[in-house]
Protein backbone atom coordinates (compact mmCIF):
# COMPACT_ATOMS: atom_id res chain seq x y z
CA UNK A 1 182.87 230.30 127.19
CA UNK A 2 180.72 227.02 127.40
CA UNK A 3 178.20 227.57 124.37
CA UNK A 4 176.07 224.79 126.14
CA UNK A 5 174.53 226.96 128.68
CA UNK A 6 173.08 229.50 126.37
CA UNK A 7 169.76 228.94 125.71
CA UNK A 8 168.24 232.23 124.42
CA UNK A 9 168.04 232.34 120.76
CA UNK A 10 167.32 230.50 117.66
CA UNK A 11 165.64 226.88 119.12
CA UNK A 12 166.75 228.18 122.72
CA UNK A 13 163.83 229.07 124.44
CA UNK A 14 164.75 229.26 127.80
CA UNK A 15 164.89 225.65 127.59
CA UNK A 16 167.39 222.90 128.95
CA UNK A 17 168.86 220.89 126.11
CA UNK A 18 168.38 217.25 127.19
CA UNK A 19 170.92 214.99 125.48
CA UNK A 20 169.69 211.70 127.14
CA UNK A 21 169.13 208.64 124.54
CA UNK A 22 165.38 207.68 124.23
CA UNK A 23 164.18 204.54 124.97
CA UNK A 24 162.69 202.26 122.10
CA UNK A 25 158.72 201.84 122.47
CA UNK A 26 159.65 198.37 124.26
CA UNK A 27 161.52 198.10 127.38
CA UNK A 28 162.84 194.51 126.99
CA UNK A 29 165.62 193.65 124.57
CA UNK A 30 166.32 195.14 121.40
CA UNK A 31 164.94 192.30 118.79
CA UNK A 32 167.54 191.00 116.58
CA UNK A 33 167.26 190.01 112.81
CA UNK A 34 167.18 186.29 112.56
CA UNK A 35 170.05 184.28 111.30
CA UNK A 36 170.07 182.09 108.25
CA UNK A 37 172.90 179.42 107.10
CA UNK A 38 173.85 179.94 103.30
CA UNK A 39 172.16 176.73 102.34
CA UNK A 40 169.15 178.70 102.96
CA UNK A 41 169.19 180.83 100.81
CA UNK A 42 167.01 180.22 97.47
CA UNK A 43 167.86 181.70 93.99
CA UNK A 44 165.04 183.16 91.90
CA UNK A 45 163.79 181.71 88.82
CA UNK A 46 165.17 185.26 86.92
CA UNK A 47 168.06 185.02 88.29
CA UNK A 48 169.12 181.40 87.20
CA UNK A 49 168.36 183.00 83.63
CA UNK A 50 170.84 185.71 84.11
CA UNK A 51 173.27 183.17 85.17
CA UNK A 52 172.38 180.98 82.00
CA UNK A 53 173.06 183.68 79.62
CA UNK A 54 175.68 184.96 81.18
CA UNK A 55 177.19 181.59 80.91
CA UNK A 56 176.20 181.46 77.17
CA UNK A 57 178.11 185.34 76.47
CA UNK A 58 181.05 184.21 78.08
CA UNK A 59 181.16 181.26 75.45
CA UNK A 60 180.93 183.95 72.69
CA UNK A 61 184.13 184.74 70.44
CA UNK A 62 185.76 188.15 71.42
CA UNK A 63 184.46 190.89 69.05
CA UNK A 64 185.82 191.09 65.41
CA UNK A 65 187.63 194.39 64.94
CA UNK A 66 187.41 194.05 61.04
CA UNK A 67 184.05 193.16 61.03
CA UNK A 68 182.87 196.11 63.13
CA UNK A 69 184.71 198.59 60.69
CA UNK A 70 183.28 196.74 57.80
CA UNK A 71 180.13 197.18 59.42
CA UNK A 72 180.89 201.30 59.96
CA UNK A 73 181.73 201.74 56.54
CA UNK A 74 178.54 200.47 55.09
CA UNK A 75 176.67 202.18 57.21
CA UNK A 76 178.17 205.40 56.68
CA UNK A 77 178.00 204.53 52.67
CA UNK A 78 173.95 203.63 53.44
CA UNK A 79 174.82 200.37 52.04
CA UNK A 80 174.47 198.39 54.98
CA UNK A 81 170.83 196.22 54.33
CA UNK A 82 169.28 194.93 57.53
CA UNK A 83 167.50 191.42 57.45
CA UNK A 84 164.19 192.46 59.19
CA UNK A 85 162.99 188.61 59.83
CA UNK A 86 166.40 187.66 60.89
CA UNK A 87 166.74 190.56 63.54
CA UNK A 88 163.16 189.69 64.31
CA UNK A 89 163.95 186.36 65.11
CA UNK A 90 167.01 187.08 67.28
CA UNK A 91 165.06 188.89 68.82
CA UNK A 92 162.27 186.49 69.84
CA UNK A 93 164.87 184.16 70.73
CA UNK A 94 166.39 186.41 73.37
CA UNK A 95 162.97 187.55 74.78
CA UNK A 96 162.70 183.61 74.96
CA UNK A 97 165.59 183.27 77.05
CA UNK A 98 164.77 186.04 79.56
CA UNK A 99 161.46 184.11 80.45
């Protein structure tokens, strides 16, 4: 049985089901994206920051195991004391880097 002839139904409506392509508003050629050479190609003033940092993290030591636990157990203990200003200023230093 050829399930293309039946048109009754749902969407059927007695109607031939026409399976040609259509035709772009234009009849000429399809326009085509235009090429550029990789020297063209311009990198954003955000992204040469990424790059910078990025270039300054990979500098950074790996991270210090026994520090980090030290770090753990003070803070579980509530003996760990944070240096507002100094977080502050690492802060405002990073910011300064981004922009």
């Amino acid at each position: 049985m050829n399930i293309n002839k039946i048109t009754t139904g749902i969407g059927g409506g007695g109607q031939a089901r026409n399976t040609d392509k259509v035709s772009g508003a234009g009849s000429g050629p399809t326009p085509k994206a235009e090429s550029t050479n990789s020297s063209d190609v311009k990198i954003s003033h955000q992204s040469k920051s990424i790059r910078q940092i990025e270039a300054e993290v990979a500098k950074l030591p790996d991270i210090d195991d026994a520090a980090v636990e030290r770090i753990k157990g003070a803070l579980a203990n509530n003996e760990y004391k944070i240096d507002y200003e100094r977080l502050a200023g690492k802060m405002i230093k990073y910011d300064g880097l981004l922009n």
